[in-house]
C-alpha atoms as a PDB file:
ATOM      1  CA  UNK A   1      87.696 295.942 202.729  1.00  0.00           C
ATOM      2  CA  UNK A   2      87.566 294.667 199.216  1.00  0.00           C
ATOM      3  CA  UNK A   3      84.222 293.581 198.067  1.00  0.00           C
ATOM      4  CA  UNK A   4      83.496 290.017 196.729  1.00  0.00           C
ATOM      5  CA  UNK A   5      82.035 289.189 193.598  1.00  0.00           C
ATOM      6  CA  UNK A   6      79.187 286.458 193.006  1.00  0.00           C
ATOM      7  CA  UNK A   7      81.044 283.393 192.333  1.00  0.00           C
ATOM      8  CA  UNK A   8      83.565 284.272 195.142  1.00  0.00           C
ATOM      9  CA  UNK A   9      80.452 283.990 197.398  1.00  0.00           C
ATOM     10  CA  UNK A  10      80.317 280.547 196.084  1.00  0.00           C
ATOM     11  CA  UNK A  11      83.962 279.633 197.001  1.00  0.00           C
ATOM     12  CA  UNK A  12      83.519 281.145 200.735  1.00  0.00           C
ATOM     13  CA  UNK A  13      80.039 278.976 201.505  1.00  0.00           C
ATOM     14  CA  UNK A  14      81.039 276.009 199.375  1.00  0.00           C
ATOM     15  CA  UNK A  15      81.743 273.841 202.056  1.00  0.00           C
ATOM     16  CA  UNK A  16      79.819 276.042 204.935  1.00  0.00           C
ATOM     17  CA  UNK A  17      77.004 273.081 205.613  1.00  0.00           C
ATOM     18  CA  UNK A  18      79.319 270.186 205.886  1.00  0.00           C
ATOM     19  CA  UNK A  19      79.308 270.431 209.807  1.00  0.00           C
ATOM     20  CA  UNK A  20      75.167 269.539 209.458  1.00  0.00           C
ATOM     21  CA  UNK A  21      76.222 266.295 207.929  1.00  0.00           C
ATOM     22  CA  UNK A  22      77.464 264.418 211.458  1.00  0.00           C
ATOM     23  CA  UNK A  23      73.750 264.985 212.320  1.00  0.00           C
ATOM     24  CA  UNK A  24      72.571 263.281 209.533  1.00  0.00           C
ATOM     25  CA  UNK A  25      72.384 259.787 211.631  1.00  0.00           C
ATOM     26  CA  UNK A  26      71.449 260.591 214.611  1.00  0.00           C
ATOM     27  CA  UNK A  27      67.649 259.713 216.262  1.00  0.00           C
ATOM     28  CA  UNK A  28      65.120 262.180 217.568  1.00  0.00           C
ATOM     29  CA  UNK A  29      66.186 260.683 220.954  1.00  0.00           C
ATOM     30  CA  UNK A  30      70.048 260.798 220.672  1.00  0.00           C
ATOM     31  CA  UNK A  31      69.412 264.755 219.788  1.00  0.00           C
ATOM     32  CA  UNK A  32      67.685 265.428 222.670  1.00  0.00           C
ATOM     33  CA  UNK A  33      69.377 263.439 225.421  1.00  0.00           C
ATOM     34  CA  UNK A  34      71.126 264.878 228.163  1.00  0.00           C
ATOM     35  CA  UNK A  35      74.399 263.587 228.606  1.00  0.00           C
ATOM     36  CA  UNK A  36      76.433 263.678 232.135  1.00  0.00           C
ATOM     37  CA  UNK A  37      79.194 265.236 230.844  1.00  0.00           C
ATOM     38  CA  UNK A  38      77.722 268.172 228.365  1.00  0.00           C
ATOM     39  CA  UNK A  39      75.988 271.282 229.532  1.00  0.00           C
ATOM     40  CA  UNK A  40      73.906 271.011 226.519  1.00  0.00           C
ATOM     41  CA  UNK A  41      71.734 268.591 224.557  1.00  0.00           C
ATOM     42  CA  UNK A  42      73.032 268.220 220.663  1.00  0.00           C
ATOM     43  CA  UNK A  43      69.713 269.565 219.691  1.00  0.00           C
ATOM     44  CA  UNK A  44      70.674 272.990 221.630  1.00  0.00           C
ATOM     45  CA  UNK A  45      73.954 273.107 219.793  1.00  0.00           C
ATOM     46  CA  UNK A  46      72.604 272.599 216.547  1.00  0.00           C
ATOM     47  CA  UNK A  47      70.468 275.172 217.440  1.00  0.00           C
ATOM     48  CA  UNK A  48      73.428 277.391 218.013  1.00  0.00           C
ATOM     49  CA  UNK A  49      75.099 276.228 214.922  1.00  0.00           C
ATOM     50  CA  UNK A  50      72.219 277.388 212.323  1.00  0.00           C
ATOM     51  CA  UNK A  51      71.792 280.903 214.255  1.00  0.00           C
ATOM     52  CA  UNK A  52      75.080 281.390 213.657  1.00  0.00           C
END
């Protein structure tokens, strides 16, 4: 496994956070709704999203 130097960390992550940004507009109501067709709320995904 080869090992990465600094600014190749920067390269991998650079654009790491731009699935956060379709969030950006939603409501504290929107996040939390549960919708008919999902088996979870948005909030629970984004949830997911930043653990992973």
């Amino acid at each position: 496994m080869q090992k990465l130097k600094p600014s190749q960390f920067e390269a991998v992550f650079l654009d790491s956070f731009d699935t956060f940004k379709v969030f950006d507009h939603l409501t504290a109501q929107e996040i939390g709704r549960n919708l008919p067709m999902a088996p979870k709320t948005i909030w629970q995904i984004l949830n997911h999203l930043i653990a992973w």
